[in-house]
N, C-alpha and C. Protein backbone atom coordinates (compact mmCIF):
# COMPACT_ATOMS: atom_id res chain seq x y z
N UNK A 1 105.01 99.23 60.78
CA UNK A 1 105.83 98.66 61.82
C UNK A 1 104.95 98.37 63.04
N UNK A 2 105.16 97.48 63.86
CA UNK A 2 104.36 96.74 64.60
C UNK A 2 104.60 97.84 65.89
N UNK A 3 104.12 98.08 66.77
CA UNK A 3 104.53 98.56 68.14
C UNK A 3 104.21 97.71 69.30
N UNK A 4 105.40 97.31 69.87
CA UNK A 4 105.37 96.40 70.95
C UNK A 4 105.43 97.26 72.44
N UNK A 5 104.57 97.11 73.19
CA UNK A 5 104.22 97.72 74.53
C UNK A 5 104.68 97.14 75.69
N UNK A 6 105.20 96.86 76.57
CA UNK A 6 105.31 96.42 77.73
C UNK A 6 104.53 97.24 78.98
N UNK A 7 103.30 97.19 79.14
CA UNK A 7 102.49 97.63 79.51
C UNK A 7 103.08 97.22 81.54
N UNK A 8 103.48 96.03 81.69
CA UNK A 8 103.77 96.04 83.04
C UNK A 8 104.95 97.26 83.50
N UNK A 9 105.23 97.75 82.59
CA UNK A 9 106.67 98.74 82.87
C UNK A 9 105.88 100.23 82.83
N UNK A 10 105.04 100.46 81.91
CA UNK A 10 104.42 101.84 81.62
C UNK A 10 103.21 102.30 82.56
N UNK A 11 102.44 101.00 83.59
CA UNK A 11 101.28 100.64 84.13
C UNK A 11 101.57 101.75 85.56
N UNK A 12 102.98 101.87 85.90
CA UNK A 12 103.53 103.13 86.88
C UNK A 12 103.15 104.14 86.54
N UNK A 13 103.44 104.34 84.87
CA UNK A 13 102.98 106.26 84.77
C UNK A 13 101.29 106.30 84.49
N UNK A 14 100.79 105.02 84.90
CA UNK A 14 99.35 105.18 84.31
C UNK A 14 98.90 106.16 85.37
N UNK A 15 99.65 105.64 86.55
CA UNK A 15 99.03 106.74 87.86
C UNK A 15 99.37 107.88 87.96
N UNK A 16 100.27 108.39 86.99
CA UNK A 16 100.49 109.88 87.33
C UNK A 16 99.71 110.77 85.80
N UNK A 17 98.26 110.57 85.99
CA UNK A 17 97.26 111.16 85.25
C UNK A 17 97.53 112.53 85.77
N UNK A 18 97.67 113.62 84.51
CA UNK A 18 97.12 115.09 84.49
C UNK A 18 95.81 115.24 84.95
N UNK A 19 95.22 116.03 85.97
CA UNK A 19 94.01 116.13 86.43
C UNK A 19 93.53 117.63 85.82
N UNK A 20 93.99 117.84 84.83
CA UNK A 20 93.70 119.40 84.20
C UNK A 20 92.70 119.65 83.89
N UNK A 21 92.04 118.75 83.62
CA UNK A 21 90.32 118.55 83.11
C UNK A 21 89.38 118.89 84.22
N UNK A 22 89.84 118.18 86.17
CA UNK A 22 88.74 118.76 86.58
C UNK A 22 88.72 119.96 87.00
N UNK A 23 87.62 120.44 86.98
CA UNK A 23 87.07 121.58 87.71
C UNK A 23 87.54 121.97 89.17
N UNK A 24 87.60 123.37 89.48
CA UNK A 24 88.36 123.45 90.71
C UNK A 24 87.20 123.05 91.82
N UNK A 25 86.22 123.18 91.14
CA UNK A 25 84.61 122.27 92.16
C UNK A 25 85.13 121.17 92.25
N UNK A 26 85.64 119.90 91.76
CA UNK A 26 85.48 119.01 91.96
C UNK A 26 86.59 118.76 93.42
N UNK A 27 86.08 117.72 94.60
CA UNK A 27 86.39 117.38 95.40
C UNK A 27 87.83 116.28 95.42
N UNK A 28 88.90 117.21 96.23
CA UNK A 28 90.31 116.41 95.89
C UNK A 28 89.85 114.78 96.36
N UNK A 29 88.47 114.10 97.02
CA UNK A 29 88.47 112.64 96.70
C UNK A 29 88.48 112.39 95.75
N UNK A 30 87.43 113.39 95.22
CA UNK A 30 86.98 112.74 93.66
C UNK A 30 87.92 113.10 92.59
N UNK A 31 88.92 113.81 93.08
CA UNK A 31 89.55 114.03 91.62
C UNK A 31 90.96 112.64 91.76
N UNK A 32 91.09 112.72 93.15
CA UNK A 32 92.12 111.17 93.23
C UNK A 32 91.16 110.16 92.94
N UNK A 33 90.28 109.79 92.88
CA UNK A 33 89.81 108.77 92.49
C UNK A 33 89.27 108.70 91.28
N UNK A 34 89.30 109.97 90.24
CA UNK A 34 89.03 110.40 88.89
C UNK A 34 90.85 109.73 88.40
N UNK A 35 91.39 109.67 88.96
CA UNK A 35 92.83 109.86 88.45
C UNK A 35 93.55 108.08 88.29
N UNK A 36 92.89 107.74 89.39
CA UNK A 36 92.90 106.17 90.10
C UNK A 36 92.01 105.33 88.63
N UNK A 37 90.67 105.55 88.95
CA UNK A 37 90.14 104.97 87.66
C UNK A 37 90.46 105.37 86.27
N UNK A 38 90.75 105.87 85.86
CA UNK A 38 91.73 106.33 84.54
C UNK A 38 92.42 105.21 84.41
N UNK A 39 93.53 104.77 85.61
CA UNK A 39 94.64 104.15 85.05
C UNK A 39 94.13 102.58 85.41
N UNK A 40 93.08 101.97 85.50
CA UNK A 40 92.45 101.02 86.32
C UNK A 40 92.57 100.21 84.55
N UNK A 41 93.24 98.70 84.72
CA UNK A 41 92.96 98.19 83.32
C UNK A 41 91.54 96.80 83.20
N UNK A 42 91.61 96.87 84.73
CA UNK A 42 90.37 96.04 84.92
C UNK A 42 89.85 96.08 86.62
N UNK A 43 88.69 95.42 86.52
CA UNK A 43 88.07 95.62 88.05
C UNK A 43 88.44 94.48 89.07
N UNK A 44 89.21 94.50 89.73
CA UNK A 44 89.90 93.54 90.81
C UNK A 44 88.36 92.82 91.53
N UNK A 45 88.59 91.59 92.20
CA UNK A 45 87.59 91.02 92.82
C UNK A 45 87.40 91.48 94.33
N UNK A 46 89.00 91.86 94.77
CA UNK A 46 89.13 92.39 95.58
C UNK A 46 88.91 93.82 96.27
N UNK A 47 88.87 94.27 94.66
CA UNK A 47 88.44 96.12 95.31
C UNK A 47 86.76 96.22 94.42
N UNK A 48 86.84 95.43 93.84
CA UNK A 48 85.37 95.69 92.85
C UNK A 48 84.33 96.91 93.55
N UNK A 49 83.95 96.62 94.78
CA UNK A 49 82.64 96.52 95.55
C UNK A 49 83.25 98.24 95.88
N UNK A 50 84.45 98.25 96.50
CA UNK A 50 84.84 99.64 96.99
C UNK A 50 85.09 100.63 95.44
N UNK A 51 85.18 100.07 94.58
CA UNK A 51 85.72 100.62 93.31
C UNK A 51 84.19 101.83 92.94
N UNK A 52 83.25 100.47 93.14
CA UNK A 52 81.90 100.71 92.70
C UNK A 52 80.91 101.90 93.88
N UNK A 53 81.43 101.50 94.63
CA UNK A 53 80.65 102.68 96.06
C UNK A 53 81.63 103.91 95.46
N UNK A 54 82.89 104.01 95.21
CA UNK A 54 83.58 105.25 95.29
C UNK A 54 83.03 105.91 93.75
N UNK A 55 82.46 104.95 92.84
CA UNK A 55 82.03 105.14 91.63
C UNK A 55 80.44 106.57 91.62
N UNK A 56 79.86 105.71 92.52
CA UNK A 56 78.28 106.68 92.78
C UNK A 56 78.49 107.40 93.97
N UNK A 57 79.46 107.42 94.77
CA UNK A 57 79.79 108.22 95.68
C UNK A 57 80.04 109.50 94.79
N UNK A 58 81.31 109.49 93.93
CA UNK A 58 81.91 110.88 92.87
C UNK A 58 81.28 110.52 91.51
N UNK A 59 80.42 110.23 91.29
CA UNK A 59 79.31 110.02 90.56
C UNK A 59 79.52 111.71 89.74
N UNK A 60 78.79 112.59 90.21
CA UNK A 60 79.05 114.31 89.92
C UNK A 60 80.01 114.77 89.56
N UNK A 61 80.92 114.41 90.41
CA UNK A 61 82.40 115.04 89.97
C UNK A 61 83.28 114.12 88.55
N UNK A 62 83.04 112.72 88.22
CA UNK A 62 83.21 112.35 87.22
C UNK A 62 82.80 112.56 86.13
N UNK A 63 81.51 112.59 86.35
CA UNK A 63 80.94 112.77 84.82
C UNK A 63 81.54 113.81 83.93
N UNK A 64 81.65 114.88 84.28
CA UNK A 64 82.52 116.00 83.72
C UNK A 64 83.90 115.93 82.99
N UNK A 65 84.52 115.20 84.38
CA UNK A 65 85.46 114.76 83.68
C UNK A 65 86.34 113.88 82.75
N UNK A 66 85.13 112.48 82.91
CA UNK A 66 85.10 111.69 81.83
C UNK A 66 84.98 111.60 80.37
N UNK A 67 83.65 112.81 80.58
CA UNK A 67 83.50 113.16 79.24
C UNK A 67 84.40 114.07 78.78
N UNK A 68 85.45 114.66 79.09
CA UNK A 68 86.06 115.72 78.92
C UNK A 68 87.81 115.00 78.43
N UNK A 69 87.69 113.72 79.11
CA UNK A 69 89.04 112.97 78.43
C UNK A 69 88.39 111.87 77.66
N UNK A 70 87.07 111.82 77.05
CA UNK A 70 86.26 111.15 75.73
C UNK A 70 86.36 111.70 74.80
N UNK A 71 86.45 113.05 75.02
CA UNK A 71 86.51 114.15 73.64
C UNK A 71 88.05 114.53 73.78
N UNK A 72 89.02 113.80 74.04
CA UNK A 72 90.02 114.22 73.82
C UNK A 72 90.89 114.97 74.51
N UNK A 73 90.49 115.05 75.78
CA UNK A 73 90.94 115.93 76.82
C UNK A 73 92.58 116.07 77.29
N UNK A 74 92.82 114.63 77.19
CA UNK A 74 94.52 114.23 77.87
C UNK A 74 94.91 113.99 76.65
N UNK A 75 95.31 114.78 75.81
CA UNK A 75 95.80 114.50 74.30
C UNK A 75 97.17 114.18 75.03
N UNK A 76 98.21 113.42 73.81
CA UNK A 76 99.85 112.99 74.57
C UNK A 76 100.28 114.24 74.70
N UNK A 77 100.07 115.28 73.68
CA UNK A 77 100.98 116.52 74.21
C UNK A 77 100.96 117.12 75.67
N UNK A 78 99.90 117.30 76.43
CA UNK A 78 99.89 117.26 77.56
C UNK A 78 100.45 116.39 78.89
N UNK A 79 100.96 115.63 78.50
CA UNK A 79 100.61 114.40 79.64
C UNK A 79 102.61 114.62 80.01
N UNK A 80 103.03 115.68 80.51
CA UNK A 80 104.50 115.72 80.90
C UNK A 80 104.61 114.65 81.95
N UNK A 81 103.75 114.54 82.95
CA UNK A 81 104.55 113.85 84.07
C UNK A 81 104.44 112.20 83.56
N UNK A 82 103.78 111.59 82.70
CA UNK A 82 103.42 110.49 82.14
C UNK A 82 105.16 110.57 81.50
N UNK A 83 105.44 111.84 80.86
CA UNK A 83 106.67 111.62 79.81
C UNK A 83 107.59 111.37 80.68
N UNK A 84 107.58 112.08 81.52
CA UNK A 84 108.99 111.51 82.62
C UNK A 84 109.07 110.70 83.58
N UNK A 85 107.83 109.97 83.65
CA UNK A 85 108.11 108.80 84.42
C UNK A 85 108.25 107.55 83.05
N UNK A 86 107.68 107.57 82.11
CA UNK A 86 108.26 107.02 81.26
C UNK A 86 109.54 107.24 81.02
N UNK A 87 110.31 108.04 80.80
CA UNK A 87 111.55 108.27 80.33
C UNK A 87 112.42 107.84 81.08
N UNK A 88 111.79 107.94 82.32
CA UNK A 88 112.72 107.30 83.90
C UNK A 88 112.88 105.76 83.92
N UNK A 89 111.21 104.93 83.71
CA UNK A 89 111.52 103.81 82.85
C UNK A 89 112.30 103.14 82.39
N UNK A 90 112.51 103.99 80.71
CA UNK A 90 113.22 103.51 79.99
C UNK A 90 114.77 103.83 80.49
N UNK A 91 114.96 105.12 81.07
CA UNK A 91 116.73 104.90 81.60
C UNK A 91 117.09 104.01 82.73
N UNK A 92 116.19 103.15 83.40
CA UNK A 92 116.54 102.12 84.60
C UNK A 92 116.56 100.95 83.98
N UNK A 93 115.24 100.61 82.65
CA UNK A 93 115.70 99.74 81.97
C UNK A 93 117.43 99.43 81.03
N UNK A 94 117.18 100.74 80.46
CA UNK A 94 118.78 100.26 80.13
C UNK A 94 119.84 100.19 80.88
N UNK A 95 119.94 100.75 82.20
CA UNK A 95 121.04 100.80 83.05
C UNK A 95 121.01 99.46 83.55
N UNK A 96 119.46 98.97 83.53
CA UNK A 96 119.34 97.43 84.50
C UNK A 96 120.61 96.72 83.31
N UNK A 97 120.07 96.85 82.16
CA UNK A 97 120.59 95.67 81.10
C UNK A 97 122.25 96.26 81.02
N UNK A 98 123.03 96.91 81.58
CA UNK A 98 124.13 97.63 80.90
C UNK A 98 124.92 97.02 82.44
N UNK A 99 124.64 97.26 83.73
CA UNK A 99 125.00 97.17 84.98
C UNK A 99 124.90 95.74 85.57
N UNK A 100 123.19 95.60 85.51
CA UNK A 100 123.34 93.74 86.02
C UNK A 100 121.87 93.54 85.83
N UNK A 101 122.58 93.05 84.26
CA UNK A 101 120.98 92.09 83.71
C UNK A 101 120.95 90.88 84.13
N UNK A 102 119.57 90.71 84.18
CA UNK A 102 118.88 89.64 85.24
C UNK A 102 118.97 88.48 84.44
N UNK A 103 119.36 86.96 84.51
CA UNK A 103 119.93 86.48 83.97
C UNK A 103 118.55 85.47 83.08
N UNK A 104 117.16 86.35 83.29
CA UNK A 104 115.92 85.29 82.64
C UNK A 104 116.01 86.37 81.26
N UNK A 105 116.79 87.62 81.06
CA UNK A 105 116.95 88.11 79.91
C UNK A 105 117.16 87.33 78.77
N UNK A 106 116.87 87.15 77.74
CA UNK A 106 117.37 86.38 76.74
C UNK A 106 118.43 87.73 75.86
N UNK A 107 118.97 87.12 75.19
CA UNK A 107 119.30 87.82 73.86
C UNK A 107 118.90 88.86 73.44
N UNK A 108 117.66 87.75 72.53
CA UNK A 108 116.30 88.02 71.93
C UNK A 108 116.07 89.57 72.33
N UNK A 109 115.63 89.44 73.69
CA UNK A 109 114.82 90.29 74.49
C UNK A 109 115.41 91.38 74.73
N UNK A 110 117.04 91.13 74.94
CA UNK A 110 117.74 92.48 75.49
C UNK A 110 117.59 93.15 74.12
N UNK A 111 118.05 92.58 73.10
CA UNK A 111 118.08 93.28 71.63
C UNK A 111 116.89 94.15 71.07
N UNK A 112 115.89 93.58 71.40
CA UNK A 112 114.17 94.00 71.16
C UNK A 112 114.17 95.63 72.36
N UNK A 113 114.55 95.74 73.53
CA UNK A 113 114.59 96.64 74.40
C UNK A 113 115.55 97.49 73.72
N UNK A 114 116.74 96.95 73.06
CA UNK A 114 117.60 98.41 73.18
C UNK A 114 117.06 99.15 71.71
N UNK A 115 116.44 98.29 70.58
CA UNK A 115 115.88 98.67 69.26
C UNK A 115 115.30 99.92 69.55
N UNK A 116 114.46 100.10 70.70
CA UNK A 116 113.94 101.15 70.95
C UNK A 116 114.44 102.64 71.12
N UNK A 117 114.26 103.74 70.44
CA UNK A 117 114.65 104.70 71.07
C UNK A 117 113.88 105.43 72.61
N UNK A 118 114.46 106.22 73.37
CA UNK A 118 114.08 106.58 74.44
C UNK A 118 112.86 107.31 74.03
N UNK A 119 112.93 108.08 72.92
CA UNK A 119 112.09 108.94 72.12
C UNK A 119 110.66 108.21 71.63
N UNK A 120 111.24 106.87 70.95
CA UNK A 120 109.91 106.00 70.38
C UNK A 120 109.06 105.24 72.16
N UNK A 121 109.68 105.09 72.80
CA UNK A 121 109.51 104.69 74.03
C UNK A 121 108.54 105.27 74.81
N UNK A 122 108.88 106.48 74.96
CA UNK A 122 107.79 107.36 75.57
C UNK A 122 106.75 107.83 74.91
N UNK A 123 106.89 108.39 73.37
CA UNK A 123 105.44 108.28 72.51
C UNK A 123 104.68 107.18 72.40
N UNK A 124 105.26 105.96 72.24
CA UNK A 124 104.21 104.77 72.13
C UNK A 124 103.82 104.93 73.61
N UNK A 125 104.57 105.01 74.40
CA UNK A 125 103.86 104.69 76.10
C UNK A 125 102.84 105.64 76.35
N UNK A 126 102.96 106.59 75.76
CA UNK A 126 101.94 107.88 76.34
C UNK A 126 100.64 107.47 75.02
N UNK A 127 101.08 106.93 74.06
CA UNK A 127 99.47 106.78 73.12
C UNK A 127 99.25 105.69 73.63
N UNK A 128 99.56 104.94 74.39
CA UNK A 128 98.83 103.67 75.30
C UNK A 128 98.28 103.90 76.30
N UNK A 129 99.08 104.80 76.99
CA UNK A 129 98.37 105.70 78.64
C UNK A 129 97.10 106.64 77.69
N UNK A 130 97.08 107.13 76.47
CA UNK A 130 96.17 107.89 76.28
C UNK A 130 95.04 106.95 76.00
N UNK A 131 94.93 106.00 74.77
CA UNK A 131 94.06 105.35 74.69
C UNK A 131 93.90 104.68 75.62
N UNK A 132 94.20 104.11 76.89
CA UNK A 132 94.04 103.48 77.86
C UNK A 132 92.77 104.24 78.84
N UNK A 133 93.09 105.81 79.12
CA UNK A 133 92.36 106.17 79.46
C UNK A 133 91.29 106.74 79.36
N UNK A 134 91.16 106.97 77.59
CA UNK A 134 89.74 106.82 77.26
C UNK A 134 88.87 106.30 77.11
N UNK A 135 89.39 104.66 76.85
CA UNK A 135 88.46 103.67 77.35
C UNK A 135 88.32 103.72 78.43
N UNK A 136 88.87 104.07 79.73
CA UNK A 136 88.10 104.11 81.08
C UNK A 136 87.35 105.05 81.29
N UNK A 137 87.65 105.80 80.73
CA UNK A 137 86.85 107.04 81.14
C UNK A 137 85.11 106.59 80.32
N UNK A 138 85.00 106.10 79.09
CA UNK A 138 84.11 105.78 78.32
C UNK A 138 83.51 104.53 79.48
N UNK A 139 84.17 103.75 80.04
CA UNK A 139 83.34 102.50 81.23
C UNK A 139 82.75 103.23 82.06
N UNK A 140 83.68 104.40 82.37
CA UNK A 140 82.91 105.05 83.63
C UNK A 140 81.84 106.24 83.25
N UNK A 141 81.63 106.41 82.15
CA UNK A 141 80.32 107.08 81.44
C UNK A 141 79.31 106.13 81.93
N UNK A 142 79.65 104.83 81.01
CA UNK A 142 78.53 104.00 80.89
C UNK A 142 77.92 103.86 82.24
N UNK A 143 78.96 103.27 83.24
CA UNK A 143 78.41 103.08 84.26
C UNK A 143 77.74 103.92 84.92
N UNK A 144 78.13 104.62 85.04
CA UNK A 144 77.20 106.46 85.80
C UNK A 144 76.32 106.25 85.24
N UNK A 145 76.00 106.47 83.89
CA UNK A 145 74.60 106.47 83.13
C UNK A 145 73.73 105.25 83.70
N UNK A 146 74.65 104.23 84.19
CA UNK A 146 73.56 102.57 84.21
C UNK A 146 73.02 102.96 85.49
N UNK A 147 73.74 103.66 86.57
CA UNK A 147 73.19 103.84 87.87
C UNK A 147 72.36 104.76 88.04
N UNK A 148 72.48 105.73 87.04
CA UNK A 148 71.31 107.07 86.93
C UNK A 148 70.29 106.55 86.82
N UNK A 149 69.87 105.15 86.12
CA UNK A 149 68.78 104.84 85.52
C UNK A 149 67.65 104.08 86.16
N UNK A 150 69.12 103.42 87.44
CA UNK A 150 68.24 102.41 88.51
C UNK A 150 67.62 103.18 89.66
């Protein structure tokens, strides 16, 4: 069965990353900005430059923790506050469609939303927030490593 994502709806709980991984050393900048890049799906033109200073700025305090959600760190079983802002999600979505759906809804579309259970909803959303953030966390290896080198 195919799994369909609506990633602009789930892209909210990307920011409420478990920070369980860092260390109580690590600096509450660096662990908000450990938490920030996690949920980052690409590098804005607009923040690039600040993205990248805050990058070798917590340079130390990332590495740890990058590698630590590479090996599996934010497995879905962990990730509660991800589950309930997903779950919150999905109950505003259906209340939107039940109360006063927006009239660019199709059919189609409302039918495809309600197929879903609340249950399948939040597991697919959280193995998207998970794999989501191991590929960032794996960019922000690389990159640390590229700046160690220069």
């Amino acid at each position: 069965m195919k799994k369909n994502y609506n990633y602009s709806m789930i892209i909210v709980a990307a920011f409420l990353v478990t920070a369980s991984g860092l260390s109580a050393q690590t600096s509450t900048d660096g662990k908000e900005f450990a938490k920030y890049w996690l949920s980052l799906n690409c590098l804005e033109t607009a923040n690039a430059q600040k993205e990248m200073d805050n990058l070798i700025k917590y340079k130390g305090d990332l590495r740890p923790y990058f590698y630590y959600v590479t090996q599996g760190g934010l497995e879905v079983e962990g990730m509660q506050e991800e589950e309930t802002a997903l779950g919150q999600i999905y109950d505003q979505n259906i209340k939107m469609l039940n109360e006063n759906k927006p009239a660019w809804i199709t059919l189609e579309f409302e039918l495809k939303i309600r197929s879903v259970s609340r249950e399948a909803y939040i597991r697919d959303g959280k193995e998207a927030l998970a794999r989501n953030y191991k590929a960032q966390a794996s960019k922000g290896l690389e990159l640390i490593k590229s700046l160690s080198t220069k």
